[in-house]
Protein backbone atom coordinates (compact mmCIF):
# COMPACT_ATOMS: atom_id res chain seq x y z
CA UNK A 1 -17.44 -8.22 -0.44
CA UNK A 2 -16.97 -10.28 2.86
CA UNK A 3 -20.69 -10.74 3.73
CA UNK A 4 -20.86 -14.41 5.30
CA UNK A 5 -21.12 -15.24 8.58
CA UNK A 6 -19.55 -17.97 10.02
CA UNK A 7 -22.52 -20.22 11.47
CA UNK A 8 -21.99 -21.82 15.39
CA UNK A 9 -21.43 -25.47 13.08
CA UNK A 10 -18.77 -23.91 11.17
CA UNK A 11 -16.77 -22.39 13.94
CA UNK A 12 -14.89 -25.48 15.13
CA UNK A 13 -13.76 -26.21 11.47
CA UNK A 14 -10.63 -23.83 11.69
CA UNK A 15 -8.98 -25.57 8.20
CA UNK A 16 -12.21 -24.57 6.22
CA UNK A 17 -12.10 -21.07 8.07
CA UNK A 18 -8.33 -19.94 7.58
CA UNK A 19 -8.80 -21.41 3.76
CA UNK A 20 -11.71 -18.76 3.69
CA UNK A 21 -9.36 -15.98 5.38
CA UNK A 22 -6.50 -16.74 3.15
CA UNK A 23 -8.01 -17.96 0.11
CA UNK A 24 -11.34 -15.76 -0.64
CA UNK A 25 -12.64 -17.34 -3.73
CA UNK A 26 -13.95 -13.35 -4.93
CA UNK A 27 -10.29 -12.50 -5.80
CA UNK A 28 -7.74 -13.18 -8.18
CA UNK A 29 -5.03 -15.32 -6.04
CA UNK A 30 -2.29 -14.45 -9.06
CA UNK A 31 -2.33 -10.25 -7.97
CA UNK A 32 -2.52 -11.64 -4.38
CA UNK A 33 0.26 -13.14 -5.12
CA UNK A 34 2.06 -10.21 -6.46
CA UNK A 35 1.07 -8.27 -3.82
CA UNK A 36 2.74 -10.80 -1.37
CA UNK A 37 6.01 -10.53 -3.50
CA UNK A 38 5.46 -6.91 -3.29
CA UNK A 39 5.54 -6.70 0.43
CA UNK A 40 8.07 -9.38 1.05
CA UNK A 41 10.56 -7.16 -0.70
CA UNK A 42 9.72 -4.24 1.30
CA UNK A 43 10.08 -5.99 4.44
CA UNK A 44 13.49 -7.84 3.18
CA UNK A 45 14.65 -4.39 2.28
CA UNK A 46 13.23 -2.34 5.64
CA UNK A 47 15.19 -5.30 7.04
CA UNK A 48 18.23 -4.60 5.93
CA UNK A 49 19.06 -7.88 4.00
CA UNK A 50 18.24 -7.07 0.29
CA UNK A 51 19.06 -3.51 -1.89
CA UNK A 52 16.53 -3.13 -3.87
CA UNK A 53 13.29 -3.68 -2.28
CA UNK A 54 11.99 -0.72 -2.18
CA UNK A 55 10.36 -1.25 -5.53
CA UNK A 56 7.95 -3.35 -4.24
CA UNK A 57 6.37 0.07 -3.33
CA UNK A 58 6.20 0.69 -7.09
CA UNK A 59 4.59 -2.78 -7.97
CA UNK A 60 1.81 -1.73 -5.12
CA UNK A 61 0.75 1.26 -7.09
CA UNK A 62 0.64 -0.43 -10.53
CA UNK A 63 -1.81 -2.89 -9.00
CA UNK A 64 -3.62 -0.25 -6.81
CA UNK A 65 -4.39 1.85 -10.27
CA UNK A 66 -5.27 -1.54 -12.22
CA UNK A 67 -8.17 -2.17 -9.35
CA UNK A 68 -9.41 1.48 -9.03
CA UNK A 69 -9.44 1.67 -12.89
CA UNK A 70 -12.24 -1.39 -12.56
CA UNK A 71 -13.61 0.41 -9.08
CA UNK A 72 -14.04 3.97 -10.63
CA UNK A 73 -13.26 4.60 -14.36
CA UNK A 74 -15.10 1.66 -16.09
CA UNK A 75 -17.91 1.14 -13.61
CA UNK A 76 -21.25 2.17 -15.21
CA UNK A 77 -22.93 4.10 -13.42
CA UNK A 78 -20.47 5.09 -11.32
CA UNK A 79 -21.55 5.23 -7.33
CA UNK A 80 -19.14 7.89 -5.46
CA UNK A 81 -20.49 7.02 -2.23
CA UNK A 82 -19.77 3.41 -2.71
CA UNK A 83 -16.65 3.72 -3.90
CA UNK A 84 -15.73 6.36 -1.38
CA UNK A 85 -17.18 4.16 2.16
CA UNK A 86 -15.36 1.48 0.42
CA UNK A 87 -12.04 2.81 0.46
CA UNK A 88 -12.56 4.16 3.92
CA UNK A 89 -13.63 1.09 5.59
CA UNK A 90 -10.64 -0.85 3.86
CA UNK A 91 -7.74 1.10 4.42
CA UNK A 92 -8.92 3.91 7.46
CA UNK A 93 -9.86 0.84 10.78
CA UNK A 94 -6.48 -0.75 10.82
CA UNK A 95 -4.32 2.76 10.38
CA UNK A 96 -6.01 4.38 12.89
CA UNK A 97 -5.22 1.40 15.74
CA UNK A 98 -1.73 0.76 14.21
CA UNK A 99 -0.84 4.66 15.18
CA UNK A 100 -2.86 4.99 18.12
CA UNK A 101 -1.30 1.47 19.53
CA UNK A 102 2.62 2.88 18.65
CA UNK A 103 1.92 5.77 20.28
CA UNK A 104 0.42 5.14 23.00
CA UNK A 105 3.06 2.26 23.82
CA UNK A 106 6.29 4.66 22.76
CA UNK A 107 5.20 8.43 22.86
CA UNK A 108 5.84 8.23 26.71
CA UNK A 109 9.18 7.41 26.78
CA UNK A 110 11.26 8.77 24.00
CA UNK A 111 12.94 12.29 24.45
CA UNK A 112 10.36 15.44 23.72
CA UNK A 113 11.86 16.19 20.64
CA UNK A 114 11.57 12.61 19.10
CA UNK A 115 7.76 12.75 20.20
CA UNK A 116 7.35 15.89 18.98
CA UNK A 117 8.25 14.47 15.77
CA UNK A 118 6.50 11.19 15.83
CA UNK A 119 3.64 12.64 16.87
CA UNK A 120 3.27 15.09 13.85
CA UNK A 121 4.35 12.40 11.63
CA UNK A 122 1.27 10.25 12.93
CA UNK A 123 -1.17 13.24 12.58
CA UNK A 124 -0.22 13.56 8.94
CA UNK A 125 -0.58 10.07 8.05
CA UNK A 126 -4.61 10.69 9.72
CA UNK A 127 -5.09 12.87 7.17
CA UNK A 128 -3.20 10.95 3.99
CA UNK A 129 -0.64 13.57 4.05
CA UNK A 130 2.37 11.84 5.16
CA UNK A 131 4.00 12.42 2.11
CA UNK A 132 4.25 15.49 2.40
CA UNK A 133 5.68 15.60 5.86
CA UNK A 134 8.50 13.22 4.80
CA UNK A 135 9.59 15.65 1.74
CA UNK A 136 9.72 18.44 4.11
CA UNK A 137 11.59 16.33 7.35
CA UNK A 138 13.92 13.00 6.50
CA UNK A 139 14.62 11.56 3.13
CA UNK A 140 13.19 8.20 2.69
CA UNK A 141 16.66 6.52 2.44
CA UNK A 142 18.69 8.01 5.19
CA UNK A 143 20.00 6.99 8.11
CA UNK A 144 17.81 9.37 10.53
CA UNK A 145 14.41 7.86 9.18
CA UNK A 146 14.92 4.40 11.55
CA UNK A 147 13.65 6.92 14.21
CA UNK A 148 10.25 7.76 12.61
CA UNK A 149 7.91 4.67 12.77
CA UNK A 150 5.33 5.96 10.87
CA UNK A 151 7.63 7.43 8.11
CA UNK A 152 6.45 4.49 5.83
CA UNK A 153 2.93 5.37 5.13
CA UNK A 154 4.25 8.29 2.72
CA UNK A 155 2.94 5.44 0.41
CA UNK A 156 -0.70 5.26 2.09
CA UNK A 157 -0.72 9.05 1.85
CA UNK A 158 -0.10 9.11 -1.83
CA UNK A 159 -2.75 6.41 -2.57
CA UNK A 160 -5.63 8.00 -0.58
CA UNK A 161 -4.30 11.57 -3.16
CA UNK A 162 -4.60 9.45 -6.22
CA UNK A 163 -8.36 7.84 -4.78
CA UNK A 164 -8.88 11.63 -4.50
CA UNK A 165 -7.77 12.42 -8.11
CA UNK A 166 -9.71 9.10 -10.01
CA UNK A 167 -12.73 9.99 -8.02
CA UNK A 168 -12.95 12.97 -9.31
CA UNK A 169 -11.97 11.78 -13.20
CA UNK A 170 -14.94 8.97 -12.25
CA UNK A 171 -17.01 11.75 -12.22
CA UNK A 172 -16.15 13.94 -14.85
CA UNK A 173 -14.75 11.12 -17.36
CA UNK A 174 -18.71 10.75 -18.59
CA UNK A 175 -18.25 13.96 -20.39
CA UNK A 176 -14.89 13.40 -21.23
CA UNK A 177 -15.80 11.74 -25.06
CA UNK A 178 -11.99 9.63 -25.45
CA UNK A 179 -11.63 8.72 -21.41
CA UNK A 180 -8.78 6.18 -22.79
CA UNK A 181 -6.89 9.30 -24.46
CA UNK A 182 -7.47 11.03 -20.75
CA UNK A 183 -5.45 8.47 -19.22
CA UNK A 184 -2.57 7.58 -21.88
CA UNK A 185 -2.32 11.76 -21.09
CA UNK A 186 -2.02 11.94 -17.54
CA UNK A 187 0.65 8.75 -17.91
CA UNK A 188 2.08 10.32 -19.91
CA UNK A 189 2.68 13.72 -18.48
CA UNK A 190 3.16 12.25 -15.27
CA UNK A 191 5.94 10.23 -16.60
CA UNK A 192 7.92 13.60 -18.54
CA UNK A 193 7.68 15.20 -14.79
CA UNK A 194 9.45 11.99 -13.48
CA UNK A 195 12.04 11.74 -15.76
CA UNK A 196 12.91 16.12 -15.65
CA UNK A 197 12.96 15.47 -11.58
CA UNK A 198 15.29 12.65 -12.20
CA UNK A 199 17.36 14.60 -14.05
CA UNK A 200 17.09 17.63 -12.17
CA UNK A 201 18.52 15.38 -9.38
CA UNK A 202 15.37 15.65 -7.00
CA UNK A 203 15.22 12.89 -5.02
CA UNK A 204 12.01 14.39 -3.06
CA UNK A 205 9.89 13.74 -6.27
CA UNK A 206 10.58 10.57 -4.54
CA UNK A 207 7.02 11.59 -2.55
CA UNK A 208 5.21 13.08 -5.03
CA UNK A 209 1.85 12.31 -6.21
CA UNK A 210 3.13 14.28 -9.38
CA UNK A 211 5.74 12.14 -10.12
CA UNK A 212 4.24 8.88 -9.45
CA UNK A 213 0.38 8.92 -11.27
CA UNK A 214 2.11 7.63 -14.25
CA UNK A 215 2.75 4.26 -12.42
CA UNK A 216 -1.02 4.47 -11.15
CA UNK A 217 -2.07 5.17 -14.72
CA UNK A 218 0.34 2.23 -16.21
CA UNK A 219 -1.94 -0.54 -14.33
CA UNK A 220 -5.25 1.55 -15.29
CA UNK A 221 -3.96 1.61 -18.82
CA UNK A 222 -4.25 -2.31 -18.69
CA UNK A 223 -8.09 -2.35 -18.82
CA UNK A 224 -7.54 -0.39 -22.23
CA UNK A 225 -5.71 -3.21 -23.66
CA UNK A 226 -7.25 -5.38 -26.46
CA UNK A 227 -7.52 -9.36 -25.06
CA UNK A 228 -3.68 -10.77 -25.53
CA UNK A 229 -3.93 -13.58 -28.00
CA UNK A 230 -0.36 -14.82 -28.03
CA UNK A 231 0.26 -18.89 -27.38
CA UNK A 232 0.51 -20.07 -23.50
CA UNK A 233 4.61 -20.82 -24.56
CA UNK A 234 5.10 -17.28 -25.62
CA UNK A 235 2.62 -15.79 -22.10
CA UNK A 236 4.22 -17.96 -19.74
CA UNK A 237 7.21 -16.64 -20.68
CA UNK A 238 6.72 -13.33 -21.09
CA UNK A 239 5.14 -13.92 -17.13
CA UNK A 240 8.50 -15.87 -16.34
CA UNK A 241 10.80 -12.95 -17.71
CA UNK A 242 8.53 -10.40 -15.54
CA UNK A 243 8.70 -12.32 -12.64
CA UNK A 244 12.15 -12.41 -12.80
CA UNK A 245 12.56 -8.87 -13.51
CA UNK A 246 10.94 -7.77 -10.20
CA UNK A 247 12.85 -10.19 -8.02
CA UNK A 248 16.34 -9.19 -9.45
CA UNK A 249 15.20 -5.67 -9.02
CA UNK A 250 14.51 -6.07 -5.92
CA UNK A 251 18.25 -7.86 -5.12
CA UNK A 252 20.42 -5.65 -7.07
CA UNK A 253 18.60 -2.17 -7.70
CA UNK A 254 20.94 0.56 -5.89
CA UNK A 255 19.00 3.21 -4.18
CA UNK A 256 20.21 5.38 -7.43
CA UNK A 257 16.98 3.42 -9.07
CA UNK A 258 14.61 4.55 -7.02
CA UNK A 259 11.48 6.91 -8.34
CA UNK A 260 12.32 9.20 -10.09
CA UNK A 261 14.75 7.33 -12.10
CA UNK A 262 14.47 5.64 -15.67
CA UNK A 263 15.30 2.34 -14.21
CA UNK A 264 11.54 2.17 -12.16
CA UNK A 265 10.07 1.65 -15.40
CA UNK A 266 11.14 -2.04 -15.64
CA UNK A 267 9.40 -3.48 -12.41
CA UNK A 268 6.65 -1.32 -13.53
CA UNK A 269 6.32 -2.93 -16.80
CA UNK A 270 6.48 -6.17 -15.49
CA UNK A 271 3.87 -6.37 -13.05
CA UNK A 272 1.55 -4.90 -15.36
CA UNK A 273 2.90 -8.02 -17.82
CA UNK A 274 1.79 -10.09 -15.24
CA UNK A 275 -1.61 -8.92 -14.28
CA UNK A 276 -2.53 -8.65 -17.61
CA UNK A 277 -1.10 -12.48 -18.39
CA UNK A 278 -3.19 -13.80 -15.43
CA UNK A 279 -3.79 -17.56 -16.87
CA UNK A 280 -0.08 -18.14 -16.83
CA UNK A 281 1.66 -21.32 -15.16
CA UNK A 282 4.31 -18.46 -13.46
CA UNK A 283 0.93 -17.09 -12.11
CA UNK A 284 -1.21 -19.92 -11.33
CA UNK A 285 1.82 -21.93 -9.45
CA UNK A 286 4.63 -19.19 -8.67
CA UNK A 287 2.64 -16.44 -7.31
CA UNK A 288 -0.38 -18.03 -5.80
CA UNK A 289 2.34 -19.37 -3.43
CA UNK A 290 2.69 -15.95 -1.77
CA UNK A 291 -1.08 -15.40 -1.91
CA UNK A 292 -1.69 -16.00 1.58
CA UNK A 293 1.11 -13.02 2.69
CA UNK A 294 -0.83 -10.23 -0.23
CA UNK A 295 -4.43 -11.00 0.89
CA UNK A 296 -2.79 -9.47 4.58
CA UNK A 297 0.08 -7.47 3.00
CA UNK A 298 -1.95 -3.88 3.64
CA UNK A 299 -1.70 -4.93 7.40
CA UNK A 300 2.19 -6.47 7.06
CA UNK A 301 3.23 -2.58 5.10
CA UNK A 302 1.31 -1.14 8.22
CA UNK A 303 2.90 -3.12 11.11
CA UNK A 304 6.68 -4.16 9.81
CA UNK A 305 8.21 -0.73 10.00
CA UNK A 306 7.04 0.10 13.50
CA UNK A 307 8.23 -3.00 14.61
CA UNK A 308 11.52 -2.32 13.71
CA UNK A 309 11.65 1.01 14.82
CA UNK A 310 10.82 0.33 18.19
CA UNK A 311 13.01 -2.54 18.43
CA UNK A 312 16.32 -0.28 17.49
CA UNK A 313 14.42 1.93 19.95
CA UNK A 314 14.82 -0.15 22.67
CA UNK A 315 17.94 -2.33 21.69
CA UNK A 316 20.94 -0.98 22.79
CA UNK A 317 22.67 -1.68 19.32
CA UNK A 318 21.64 -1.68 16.09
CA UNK A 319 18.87 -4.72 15.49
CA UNK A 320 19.99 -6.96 12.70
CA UNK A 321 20.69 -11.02 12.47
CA UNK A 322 18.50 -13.81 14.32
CA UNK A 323 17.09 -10.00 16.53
CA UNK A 324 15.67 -8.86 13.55
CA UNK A 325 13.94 -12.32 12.28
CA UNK A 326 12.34 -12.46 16.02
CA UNK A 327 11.09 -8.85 15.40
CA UNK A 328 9.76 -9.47 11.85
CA UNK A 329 7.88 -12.47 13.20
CA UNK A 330 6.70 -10.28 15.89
CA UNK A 331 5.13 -7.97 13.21
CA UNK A 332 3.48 -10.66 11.06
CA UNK A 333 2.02 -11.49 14.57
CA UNK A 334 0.63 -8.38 14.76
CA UNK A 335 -0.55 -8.32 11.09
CA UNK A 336 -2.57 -11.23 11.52
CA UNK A 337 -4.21 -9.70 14.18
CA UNK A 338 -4.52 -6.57 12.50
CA UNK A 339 -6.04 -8.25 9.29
CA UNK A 340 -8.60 -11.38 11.02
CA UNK A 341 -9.43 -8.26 14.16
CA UNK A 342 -9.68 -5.04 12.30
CA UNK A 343 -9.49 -5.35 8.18
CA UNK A 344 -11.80 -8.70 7.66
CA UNK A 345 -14.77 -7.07 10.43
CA UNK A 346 -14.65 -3.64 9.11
CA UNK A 347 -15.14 -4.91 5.25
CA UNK A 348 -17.35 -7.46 6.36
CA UNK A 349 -19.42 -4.79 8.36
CA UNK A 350 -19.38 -2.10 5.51
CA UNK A 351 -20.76 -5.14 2.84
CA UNK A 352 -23.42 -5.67 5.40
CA UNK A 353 -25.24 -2.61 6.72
CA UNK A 354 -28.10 -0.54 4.76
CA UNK A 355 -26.16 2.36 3.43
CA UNK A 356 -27.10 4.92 5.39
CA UNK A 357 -25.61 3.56 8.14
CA UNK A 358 -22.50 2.60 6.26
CA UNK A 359 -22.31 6.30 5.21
CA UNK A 360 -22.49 7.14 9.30
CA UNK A 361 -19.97 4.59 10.16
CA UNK A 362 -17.81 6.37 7.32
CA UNK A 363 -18.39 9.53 8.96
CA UNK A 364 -17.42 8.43 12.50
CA UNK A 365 -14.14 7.11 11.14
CA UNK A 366 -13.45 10.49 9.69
CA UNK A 367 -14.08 11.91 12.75
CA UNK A 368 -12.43 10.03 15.45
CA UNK A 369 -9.47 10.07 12.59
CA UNK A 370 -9.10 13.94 12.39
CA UNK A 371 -9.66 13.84 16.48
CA UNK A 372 -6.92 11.64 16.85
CA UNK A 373 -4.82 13.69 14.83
CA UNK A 374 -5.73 16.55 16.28
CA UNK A 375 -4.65 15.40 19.48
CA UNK A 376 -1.04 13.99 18.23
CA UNK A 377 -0.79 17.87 16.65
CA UNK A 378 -1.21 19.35 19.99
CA UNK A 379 1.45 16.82 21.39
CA UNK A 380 3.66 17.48 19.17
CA UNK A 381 3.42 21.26 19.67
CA UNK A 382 3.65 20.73 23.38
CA UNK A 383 6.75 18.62 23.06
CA UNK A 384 8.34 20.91 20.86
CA UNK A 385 8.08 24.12 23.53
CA UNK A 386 9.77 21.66 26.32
């Protein structure tokens, strides 16, 4: 947890203070690094200038169910109301001012029936069912969705659902005698739903929490694993092949690869190769590189897509070329802001308070969340009638 404070002596010693925001010592700089690789592919692909990087979404959910499968399954006890103010302060702060600052700078403007959509889009994500929305409105990879800015926390959504589903296992897994056979069978399940959607030809399984735990499960499944003793040759290799695989995935997948599709499995398997291989040269060297862009990416996912969707608002033509590189440097502006103003304070305040008043500051998020979304609902309905 972020619990130092920066003393008066330390201020004025910005190197020492963006190492500390960039290179926490309490976290493993190789996933960082992953994540960063993760996000960079999203962005490249939201961007227009690569095909396949929408599976970077895919390498965020192997690593988000390797770190809740250390939060929640093999923490002994476990503490629900630890784990739950934890995932509230980290993820909750910076969606709720990314929405309310995109709406409040474009809901005034647009025509009714683009705010009546925007605005129910934004009330959704609130609540972490954005998904949902998106499987009933635009599909994720057609033209119409450049005019829904918040159309890209679908993913956000369907984390906070699977928090939902491994708090619950957390707390029933101590009566559950083989809690390793409990997960292989959810995986595995999961995965046979993927594959008959994928063959059934439904590209809206695209959103579902259904047809995605098995990727969750696949980086919980790594804390099952025995210790790998193979030779560094053979691990930095296997590391260098996975590597590889995710970045030519992310070039040359077609969007006929996308989840649900057999073809997700590969950048699947090879970031959980990777965490699980985390003493590697490829890891150490390669990845830490990108380090600095994972420990913000949760605040580059939130602010790249709005960005660009206010920017082919406002352009005249369709933003691409030297207009888009000044907009995504725009948004990593604004996730730097997001991450030192909003992420860092609220973590660092949640590691600091008694718990009772954590639990209260939990609560008030909650609540100005749902009143926010409330509000956005009633927009939206009022838009709609005019």
């Amino acid at each position: 947890m972020l619990q130092r404070i920066t003393t008066p002596s330390e201020a004025g010693n910005w190197p020492e203070a963006l190492r500390r925001v960039f290179f926490p010592i309490d976290r493993r700089r190789d996933v960082d690094g992953l994540r960063g690789l993760a996000v960079l592919l999203v962005v490249l692909f939201h961007a227009g200038w690569i095909r396949g990087g929408f599976i970077g979404v895919d390498v965020f959910i192997v690593i988000s169910g390797y770190f809740m499968g250390r939060s929640a399954l093999l923490q002994s006890p476990f503490r629900p109301v630890n784990f739950v103010c934890r995932r509230l302060y980290r993820l909750l702060p910076a969606l709720l001012c990314m929405i309310v600052a995109v709406c409040a700078a474009m809901l005034w403007w647009v025509l009714a029936s683009d705010r009546a959509d925007i605005a129910l889009n934004g009330a959704y994500s609130l609540v972490y069912l954005s998904n949902l929305w998106a499987a009933g409105h635009v599909g994720y990879f057609e033209g119409q969705s450049i005019a829904y800015p918040f159309l890209h926390t679908w993913s956000l959504s369907l984390e906070m659902q699977f928090y939902t589903i491994i708090f619950f296992m957390a707390l029933f897994l101590p009566y559950v005698r083989h809690r390793g056979w409990a997960i292989i069978g959810i995986f595995v399940l999961s995965l046979v739903s993927s594959v008959t959607a994928h063959l059934h030809g439904d590209v809206q399984a695209y959103y579902s929490i259904f047809d995605r735990m098995w990727q969750f499960s696949l980086g919980t499944m790594i804390w099952l694993l025995p210790p790998f003793r193979i030779s560094s040759v053979a691990a930095n290799l296997v590391s260098a092949v996975a590597c590889a695989t995710i970045v030519l995935a992310g070039l040359f997948y077609s969007l006929n690869f996308a989840c649900p599709s057999y073809m997700s499995v590969l950048p699947c398997l090879a970031a959980a190769a990777l965490i699980a291989l985390p003493q590697t040269w490829v890891s150490r060297t390669g990845l830490s590189l990108l380090s600095p862009l994972g420990v913000m990416s949760y605040s580059v996912y939130l602010w790249h897509w709005p960005c660009i969707v206010v920017a082919n608002y406002l352009m005249v033509f369709s933003v691409h070329g030297w207009v888009m590189a000044c907009v995504l440097a725009l948004a990593l502006v604004a996730s730097f802001i997001s991450y030192v103003c909003v992420e860092r304070i609220g973590l660092a305040y949640e590691g600091r308070v008694a718990m009772p008043v954590r639990v209260r500051g939990a609560l008030c998020l909650v609540g100005t969340s749902g009143l926010v979304a409330l509000g956005l609902s009633i927009i939206s309905a009022v838009s709609r009638v005019h």
